[in-house]
Protein backbone atom coordinates (compact mmCIF):
# COMPACT_ATOMS: atom_id res chain seq x y z
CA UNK A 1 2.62 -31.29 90.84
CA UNK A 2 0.13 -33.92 92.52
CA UNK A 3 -2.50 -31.38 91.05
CA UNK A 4 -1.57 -31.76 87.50
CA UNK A 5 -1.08 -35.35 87.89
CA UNK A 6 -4.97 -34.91 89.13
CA UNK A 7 -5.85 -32.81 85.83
CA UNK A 8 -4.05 -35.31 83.90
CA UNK A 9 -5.88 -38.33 85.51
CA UNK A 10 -9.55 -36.53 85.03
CA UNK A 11 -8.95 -35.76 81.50
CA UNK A 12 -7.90 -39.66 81.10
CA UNK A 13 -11.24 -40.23 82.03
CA UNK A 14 -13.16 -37.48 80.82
CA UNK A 15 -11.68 -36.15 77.40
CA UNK A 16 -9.55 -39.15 75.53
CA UNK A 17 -12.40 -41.02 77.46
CA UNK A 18 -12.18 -44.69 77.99
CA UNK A 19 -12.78 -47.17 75.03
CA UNK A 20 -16.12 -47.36 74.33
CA UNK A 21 -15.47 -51.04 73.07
CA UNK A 22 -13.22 -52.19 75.58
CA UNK A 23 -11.31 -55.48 73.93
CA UNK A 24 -9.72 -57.04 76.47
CA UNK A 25 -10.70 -58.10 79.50
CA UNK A 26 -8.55 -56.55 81.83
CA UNK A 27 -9.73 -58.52 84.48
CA UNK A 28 -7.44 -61.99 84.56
CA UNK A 29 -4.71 -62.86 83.20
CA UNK A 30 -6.62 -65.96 81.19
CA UNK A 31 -6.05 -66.08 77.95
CA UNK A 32 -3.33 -63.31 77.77
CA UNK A 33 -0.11 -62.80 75.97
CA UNK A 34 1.61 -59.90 77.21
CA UNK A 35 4.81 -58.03 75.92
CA UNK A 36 7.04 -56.18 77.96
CA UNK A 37 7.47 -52.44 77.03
CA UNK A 38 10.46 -50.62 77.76
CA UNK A 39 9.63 -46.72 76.62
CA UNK A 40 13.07 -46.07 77.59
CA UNK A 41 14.18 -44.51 74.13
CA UNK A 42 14.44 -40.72 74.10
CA UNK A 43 15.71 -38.26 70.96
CA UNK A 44 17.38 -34.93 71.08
CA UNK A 45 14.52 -32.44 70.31
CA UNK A 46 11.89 -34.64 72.39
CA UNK A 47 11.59 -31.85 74.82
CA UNK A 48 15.46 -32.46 76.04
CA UNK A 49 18.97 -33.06 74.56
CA UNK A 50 19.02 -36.65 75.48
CA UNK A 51 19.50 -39.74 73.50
CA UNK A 52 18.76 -42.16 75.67
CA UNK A 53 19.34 -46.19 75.05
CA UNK A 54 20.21 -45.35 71.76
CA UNK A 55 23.88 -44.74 73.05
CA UNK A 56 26.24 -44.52 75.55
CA UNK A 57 26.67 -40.68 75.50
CA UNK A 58 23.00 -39.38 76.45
CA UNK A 59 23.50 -36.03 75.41
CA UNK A 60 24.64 -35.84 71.68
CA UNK A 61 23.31 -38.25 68.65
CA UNK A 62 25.51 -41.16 67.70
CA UNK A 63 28.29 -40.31 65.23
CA UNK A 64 29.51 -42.08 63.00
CA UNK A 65 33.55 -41.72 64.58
CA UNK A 66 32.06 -43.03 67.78
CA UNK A 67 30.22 -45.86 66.78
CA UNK A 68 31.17 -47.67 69.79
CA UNK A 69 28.87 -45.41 71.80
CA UNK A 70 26.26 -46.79 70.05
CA UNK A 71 24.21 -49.22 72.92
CA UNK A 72 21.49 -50.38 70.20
CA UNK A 73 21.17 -53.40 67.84
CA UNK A 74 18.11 -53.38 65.54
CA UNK A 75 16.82 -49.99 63.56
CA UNK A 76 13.42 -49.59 64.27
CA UNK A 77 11.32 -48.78 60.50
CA UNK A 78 10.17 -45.38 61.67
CA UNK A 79 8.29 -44.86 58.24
CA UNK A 80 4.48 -44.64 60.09
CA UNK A 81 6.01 -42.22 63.28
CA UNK A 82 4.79 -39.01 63.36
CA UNK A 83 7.90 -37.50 65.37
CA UNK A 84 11.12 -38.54 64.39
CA UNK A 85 14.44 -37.35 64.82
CA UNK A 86 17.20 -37.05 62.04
CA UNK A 87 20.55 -38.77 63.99
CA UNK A 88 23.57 -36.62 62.31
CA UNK A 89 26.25 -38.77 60.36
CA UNK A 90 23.51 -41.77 59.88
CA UNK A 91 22.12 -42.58 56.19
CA UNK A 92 19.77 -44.87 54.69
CA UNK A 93 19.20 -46.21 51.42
CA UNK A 94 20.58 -43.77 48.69
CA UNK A 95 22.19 -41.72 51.10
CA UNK A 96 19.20 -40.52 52.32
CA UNK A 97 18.61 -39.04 56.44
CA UNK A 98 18.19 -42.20 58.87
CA UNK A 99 15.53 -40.86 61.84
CA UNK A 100 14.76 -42.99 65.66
CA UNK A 101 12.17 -42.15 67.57
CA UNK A 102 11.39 -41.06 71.17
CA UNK A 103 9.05 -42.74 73.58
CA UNK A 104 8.47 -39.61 75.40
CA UNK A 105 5.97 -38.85 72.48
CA UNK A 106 2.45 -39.85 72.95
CA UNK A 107 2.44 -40.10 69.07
CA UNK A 108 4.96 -43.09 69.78
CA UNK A 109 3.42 -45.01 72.45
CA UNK A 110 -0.35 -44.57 70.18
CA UNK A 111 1.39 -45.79 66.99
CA UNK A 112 2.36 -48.87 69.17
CA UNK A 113 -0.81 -49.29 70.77
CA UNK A 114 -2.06 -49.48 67.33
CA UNK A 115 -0.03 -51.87 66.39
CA UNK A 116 -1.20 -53.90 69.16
CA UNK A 117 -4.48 -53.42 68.43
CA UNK A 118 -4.40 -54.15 64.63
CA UNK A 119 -2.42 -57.46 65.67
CA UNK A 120 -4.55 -58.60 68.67
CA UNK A 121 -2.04 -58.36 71.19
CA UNK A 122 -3.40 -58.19 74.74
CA UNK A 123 -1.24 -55.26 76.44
CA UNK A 124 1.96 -54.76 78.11
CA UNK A 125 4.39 -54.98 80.70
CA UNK A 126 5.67 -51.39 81.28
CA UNK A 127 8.42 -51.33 82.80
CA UNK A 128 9.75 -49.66 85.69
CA UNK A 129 13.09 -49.04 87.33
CA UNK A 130 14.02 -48.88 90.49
CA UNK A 131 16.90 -47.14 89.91
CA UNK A 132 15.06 -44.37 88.41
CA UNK A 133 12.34 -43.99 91.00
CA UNK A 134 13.79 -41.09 92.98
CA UNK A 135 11.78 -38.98 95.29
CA UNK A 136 10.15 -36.70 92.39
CA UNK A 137 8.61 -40.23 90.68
CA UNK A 138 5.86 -38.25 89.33
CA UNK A 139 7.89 -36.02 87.59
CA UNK A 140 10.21 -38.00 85.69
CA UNK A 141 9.96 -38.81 82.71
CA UNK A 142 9.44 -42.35 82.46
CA UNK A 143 5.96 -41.70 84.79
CA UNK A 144 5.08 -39.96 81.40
CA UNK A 145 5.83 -42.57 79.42
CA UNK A 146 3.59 -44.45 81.90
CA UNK A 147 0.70 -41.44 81.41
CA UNK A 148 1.06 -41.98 77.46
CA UNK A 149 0.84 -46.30 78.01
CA UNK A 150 -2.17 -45.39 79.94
CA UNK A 151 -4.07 -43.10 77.45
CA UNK A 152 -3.38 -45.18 74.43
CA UNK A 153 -4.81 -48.74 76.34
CA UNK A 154 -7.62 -46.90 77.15
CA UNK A 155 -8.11 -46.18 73.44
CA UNK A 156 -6.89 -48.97 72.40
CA UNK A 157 -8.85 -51.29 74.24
CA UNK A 158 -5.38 -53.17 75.53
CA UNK A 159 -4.31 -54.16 79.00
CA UNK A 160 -1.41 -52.93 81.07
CA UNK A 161 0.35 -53.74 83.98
CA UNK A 162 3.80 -52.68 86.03
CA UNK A 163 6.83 -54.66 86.36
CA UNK A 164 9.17 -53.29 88.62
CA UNK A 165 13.06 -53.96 87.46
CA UNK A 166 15.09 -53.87 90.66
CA UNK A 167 18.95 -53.98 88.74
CA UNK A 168 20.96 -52.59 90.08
CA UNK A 169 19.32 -51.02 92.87
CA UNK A 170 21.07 -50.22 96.13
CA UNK A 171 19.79 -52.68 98.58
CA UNK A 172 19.86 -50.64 101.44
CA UNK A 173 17.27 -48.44 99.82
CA UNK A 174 15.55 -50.94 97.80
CA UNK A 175 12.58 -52.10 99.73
CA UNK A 176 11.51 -48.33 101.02
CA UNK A 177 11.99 -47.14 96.69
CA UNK A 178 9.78 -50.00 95.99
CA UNK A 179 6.80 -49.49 98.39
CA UNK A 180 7.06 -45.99 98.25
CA UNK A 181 6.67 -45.57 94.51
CA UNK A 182 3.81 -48.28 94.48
CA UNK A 183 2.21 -46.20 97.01
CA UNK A 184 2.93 -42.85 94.85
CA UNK A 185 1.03 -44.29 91.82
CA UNK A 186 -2.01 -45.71 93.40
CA UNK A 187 -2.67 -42.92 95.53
CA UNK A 188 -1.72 -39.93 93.17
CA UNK A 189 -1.89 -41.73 89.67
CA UNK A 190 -4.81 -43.91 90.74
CA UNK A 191 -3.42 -46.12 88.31
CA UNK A 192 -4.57 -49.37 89.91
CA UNK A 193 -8.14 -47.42 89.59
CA UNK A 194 -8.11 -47.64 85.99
CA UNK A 195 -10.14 -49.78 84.32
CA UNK A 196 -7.47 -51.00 81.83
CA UNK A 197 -5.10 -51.78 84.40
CA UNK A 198 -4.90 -55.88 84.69
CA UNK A 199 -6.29 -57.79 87.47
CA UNK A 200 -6.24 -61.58 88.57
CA UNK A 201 -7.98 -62.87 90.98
CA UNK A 202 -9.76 -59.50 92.28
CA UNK A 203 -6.37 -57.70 92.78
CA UNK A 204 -4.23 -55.49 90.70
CA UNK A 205 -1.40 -57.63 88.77
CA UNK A 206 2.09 -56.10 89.67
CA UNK A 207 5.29 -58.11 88.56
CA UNK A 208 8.96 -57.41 90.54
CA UNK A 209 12.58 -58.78 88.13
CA UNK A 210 15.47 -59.64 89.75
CA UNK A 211 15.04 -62.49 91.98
CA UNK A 212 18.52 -63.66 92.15
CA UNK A 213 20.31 -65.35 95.45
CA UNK A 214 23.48 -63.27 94.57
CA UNK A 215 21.63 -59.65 94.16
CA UNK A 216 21.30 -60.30 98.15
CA UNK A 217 22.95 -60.83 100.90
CA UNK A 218 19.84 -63.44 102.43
CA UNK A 219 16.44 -63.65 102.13
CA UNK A 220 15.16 -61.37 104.70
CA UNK A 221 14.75 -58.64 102.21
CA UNK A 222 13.17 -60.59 99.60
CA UNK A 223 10.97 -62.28 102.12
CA UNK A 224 9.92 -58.28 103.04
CA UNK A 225 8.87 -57.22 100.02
CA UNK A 226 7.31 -60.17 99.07
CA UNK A 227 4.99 -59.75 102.20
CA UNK A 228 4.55 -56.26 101.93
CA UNK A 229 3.00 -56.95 98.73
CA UNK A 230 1.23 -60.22 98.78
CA UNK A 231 -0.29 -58.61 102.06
CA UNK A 232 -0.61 -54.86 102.63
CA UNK A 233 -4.37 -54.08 103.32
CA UNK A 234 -4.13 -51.12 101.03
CA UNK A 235 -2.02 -51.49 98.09
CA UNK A 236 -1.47 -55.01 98.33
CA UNK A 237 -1.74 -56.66 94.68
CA UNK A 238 -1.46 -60.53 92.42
CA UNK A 239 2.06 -60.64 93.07
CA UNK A 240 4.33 -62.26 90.08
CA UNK A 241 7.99 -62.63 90.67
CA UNK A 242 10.54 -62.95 88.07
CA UNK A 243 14.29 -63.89 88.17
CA UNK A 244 15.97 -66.63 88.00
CA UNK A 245 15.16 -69.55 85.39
CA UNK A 246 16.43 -72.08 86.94
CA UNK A 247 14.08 -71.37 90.69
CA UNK A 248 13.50 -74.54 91.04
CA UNK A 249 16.16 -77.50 89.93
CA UNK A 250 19.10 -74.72 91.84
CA UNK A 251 17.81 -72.97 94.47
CA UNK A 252 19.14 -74.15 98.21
CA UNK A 253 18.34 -73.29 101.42
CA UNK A 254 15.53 -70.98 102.34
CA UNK A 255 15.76 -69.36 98.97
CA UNK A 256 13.58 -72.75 98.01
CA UNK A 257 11.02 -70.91 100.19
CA UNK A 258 11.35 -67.18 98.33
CA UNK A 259 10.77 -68.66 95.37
CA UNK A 260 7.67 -70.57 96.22
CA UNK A 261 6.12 -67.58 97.92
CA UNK A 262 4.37 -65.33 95.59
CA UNK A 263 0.93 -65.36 93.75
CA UNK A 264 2.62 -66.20 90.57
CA UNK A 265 6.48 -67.13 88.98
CA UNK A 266 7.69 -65.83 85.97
CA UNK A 267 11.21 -67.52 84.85
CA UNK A 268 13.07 -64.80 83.01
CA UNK A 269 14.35 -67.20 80.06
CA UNK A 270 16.04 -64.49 77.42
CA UNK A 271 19.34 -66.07 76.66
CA UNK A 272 18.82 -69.66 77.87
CA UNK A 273 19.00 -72.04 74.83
CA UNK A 274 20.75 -75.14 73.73
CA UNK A 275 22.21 -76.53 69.93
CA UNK A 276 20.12 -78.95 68.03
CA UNK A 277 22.38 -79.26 65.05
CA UNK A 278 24.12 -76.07 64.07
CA UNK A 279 20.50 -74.21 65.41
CA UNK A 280 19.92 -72.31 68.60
CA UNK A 281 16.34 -73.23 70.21
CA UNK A 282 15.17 -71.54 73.78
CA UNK A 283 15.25 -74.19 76.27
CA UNK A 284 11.83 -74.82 77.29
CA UNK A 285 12.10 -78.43 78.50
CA UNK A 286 12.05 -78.11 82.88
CA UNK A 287 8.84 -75.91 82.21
CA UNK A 288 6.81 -79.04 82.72
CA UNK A 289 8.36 -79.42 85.84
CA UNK A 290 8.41 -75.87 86.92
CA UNK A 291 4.39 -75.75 86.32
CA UNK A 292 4.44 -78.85 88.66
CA UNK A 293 6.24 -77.50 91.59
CA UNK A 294 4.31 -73.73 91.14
CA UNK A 295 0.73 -75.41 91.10
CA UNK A 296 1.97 -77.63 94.43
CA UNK A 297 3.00 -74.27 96.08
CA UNK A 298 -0.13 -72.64 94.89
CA UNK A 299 1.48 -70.10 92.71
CA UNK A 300 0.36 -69.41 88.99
CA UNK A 301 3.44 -70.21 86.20
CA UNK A 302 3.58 -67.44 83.50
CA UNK A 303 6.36 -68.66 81.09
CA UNK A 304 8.20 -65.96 79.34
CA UNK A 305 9.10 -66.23 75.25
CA UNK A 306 11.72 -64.49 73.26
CA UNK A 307 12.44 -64.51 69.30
CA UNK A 308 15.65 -63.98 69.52
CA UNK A 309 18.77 -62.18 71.21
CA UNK A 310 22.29 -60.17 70.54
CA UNK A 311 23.60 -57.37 72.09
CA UNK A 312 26.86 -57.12 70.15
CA UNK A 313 26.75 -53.23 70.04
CA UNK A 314 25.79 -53.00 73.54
CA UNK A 315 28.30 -55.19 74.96
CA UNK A 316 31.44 -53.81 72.54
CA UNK A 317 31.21 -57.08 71.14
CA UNK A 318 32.32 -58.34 67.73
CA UNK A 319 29.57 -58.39 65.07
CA UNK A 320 27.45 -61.84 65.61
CA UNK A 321 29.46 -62.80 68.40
CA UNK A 322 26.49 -63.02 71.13
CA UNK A 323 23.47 -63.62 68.21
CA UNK A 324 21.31 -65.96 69.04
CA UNK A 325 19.81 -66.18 65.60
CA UNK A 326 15.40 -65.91 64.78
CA UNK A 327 15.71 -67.95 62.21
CA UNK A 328 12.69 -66.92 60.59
CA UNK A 329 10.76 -66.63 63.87
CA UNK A 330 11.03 -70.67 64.13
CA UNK A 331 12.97 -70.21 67.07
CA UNK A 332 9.84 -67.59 68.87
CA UNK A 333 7.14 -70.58 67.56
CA UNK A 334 8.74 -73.46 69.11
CA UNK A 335 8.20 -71.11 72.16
CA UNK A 336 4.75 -70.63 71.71
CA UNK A 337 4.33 -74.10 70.67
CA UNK A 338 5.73 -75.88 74.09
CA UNK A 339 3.46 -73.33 76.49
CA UNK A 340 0.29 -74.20 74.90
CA UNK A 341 1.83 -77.91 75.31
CA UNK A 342 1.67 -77.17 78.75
CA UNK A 343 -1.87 -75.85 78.78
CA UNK A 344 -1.09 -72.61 80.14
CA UNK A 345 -3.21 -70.12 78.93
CA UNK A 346 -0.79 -67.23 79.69
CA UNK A 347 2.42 -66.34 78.79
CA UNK A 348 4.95 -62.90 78.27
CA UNK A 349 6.94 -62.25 75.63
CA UNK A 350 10.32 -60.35 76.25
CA UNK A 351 10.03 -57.64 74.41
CA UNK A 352 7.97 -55.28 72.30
CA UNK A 353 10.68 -52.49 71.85
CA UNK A 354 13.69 -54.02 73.11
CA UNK A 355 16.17 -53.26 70.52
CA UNK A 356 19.04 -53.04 72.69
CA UNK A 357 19.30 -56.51 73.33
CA UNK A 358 17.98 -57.59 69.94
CA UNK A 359 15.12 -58.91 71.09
CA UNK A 360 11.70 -56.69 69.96
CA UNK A 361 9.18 -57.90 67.75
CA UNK A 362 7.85 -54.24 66.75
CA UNK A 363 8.62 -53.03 63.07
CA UNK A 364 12.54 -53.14 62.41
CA UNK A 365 14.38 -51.86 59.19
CA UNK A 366 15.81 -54.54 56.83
CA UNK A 367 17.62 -52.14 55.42
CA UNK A 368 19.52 -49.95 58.32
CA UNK A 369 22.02 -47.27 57.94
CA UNK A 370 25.33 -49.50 56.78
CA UNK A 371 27.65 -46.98 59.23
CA UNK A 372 27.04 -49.39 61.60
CA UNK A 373 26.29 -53.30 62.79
CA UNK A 374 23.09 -53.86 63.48
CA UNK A 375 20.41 -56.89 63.48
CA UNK A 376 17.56 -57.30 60.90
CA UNK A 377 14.75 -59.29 60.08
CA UNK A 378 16.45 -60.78 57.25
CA UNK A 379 14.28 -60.20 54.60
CA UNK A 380 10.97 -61.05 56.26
CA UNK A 381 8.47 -58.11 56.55
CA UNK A 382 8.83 -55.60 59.40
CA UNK A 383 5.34 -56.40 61.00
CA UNK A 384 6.65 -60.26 60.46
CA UNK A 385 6.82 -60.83 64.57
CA UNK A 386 3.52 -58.82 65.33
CA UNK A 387 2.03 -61.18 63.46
CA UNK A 388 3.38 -64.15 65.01
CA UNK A 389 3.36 -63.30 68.10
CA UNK A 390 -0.66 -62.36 67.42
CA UNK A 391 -0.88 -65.91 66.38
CA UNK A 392 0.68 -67.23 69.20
CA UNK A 393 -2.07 -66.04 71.31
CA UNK A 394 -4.68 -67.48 69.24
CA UNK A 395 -2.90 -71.01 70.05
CA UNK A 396 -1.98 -69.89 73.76
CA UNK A 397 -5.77 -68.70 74.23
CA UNK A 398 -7.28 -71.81 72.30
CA UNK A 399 -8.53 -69.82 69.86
CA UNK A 400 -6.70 -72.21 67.06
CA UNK A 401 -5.26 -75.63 66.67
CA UNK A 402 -1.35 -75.84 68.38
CA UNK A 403 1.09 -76.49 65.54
CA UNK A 404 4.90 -77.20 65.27
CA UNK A 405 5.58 -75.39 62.60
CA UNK A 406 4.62 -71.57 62.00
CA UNK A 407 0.80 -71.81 61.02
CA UNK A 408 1.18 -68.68 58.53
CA UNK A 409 3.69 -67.33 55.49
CA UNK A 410 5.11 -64.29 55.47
C-alpha cells in the first residue's frame, strides 16, 4: 500500500502538476479565511453501498417511511456535480428524481475547489477523526478524500491544512492514534511536504478539537499531546487548539494552563448566541478579551464564524426547534464584522459542507424534496454565502472598508 500511496504522491507532483499560478500564499496564516471541510458524505454506487452522513442507516438510501433515519438538514443544489446519485423515494420539483453527492469523488472535492477559487476563498480545514484513524489510515477512505483535497488545492491554487477531531475517542488510545497518524501522513503522504499545505511561522499548521475539561479525566493527557506537538524534533508543527469557547472567563485550576499552552486558540463558537429582540446573533463580545489574554500568553487567536445552525433532523427534533435562523446572512456578517473590529487578520468559518448541522455555506437547494424537513436559503441564491463569506475576507484581509451591514445585494 505505502507504494501506491508513493505513485499517488509522484503523480501529485508530476502529472496534475502543481499550480502554475499558485494564489495563495500557503505560507502564514495572515490574511486567511479558512472553512472547515468535512468530506464525510458518501452515496451508494460511489465505489460502496454506503450512505454515509446522509442517514442513520449507512447501507441503504433514505426512504421516505424512515425519514427519521435521515441525519441531514440542508439539500445540497447538485445541478453542476458530475456524479450524483438518485436517493429512491426522494423527488424534486414536478416530481422529478432528487440526487446527493459523494465526497469520495474527486469530481466533488474539484467542483468545490472551484468554487473556492471562483469566490476567493483561501482553503480549508479538512477534517480528520480520530475515531476513524485505525491502523490501516492510509487505506481508508477519508485519507482519499484527503488525496482528492490535496490534488484540487494544488490546482486550485488554495491552501489546506488538518484538524484533528478527537470526539469521541477512547482516551486510553487517544494520544498514541493521534501521533501515530500524524506520523503516517508526513512520512508516507509527505503531506506536510506539499507546497499547498499551510504554514505559520516556518512550521506546518495542524489544528486538534475537543479541548474540553470533562472529555478528561486531568490534564496530563492534554498537557502530552500538546508537547508532543508543539515540540517533537521531527513532526512537530504551529499548533492551534480548539474547544471550549468559554477557555478563558471558566477554566479553573491547571486547565488555565492547557489552555494557554499552544501556538494558537481557536474558540469553537457554533451554537453560542444571545436574543437582541426576537433575533438570534453569535455572541462575539469576550473575543476582545480572549485576544487579550492569548497575545499575553503568546498564543495567536483565530476566531471561528458560523451563518447559522439546526440540526432538527439529526437530533429527532421537531421541525425549527434547534434553528438558529441566517437571517439573510446578517447573522454570518455581524461575525465578520466584530473580527476585523478586532484587527485580526485571520479567522475560520465552521463549515463549507456541513449540512448536518445546518451550518455550510456551499450551494444548497431552495427548493428540496418536500418528503422531508429540511433548511434552505430562503429565497436567496445558492452561491449567496460563497459570496459573503468571499467578502468577508476582503474586510478580514483589509482588502475593503469594514461595514455593519452586508456590503453587497444578492
Amino acid at each position: 500500500m505505502i507504494a501506491l500511496v508513493a505513485a499517488l504522491d509522484l503523480m501529485l507532483q508530476t502529472n496534475s502538476g502543481f499550480h502554475p499560478n499558485q494564489k495563495v500564499d500557503a505560507t502564514t496564516l495572515h490574511k486567511k479565511v479558512l472553512v472547515g471541510y468535512q468530506g464525510w458524505f458518501r452515496a451508494g454506487g460511489d465505489g460502496g453501498t454506503e450512505w454515509d452522513h446522509w442517514n442513520r442507516d449507512w447501507s441503504t438510501p433514505p426512504r421516505t417511511n424512515k425519514l427519521d433515519w435521515i441525519t441531514f438538514e440542508m439539500w445540497p443544489d447538485v445541478s453542476d456535480y458530475t456524479n450524483k446519485y438518485p436517493v429512491a423515494g426522494f423527488t424534486g420539483p414536478g416530481g422529478a428524481q432528487a440526487y446527493l453527492f459523494s465526497s469520495q469523488d474527486q469530481s466533488t472535492v474539484d467542483l468545490h475547489f472551484d468554487w473556492m477559487e471562483e469566490y476567493g476563498i483561501d482553503g480549508v480545514v479538512v477534517q480528520r477523526f480520530v475515531t476513524q484513524t485505525p491502523p490501516d489510515n492510509i487505506q481508508s477512505w477519508k485519507t482519499n478524500v484527503l488525496l482528492h483535497v490535496r490534488a484540487a488545492a494544488n490546482r486550485t491554487g488554495r491552501a489546506f491544512m488538518i484538524q484533528y477531531d478527537m470526539s469521541g475517542a477512547n482516551t486510553n488510545t487517544l494520544f498514541s492514534q493521534l501521533t501515530n497518524d500524524w506520523i503516517c501522513l508526513v512520512d508516507n503522504l509527505h503531506i506536510t511536504q506539499d507546497p499547498r499545505y499551510l504554514h505559520h511561522n516556518g512550521k506546518p499548521v495542524l489544528m486538534i478539537f475537543g479541548f474540553y475539561p470533562e472529555r478528561f479525566s486531568g490534564t496530563a493527557l492534554p498537557k502530552q499531546i500538546i508537547a508532543w506537538f508543539k515540540t517533537n524534533a521531527t513532526y512537530g508543527v504551529t499548533l492551534i487548539g480548539s474547544g471550549w469557547w468559554d477557555w478563558r472567563a471558566s477554566a479553573t485550576g491547571d486547565w488555565t494552563n492547557v489552555y494557554r499552552s499552544f501556538h494558537g486558540y481557536c474558540p469553537w463558537n457554533t451554537g453560542n448566541c444571545y436574543y437582541a429582540g426576537t433575533n438570534k446573533f453569535a455572541y462575539t463580545a469576550y473575543w476582545a478579551q480572549d485576544l487579550a489574554a492569548a497575545t499575553n500568553a503568546g498564543m495567536f487567536y483565530l476566531p471561528q464564524v458560523y451563518p447559522g445552525f439546526s440540526w432538527n433532523n439529526l437530533k429527532h427534533l421537531p421541525p425549527g426547534t434547534s434553528k438558529i435562523p441566517r437571517l439573510g446572512g446578517d447573522f454570518l456578517w455581524k461575525q465578520f464584522n466584530a473580527v476585523a473590529n478586532l484587527g485580526v487578520d485571520m479567522c475560520y468559518v465552521g463549515m463549507f459542507d456541513e449540512v448536518d448541522e445546518g451550518t455550510a455555506i456551499f450551494k444548497v437547494s431552495n427548493t428540496p424534496p418536500g418528503q422531508g424537513y429540511f433548511v434552505t436559503y430562503e429565497g436567496l441564491p445558492a452561491d449567496w454565502y460563497l459570496r459573503l463569506t468571499a467578502e468577508g475576507s476582503k474586510v478580514i484581509s483589509g482588502e475593503r472598508p469594514n461595514s455593519q451591514s452586508i456590503p453587497i445585494s444578492p
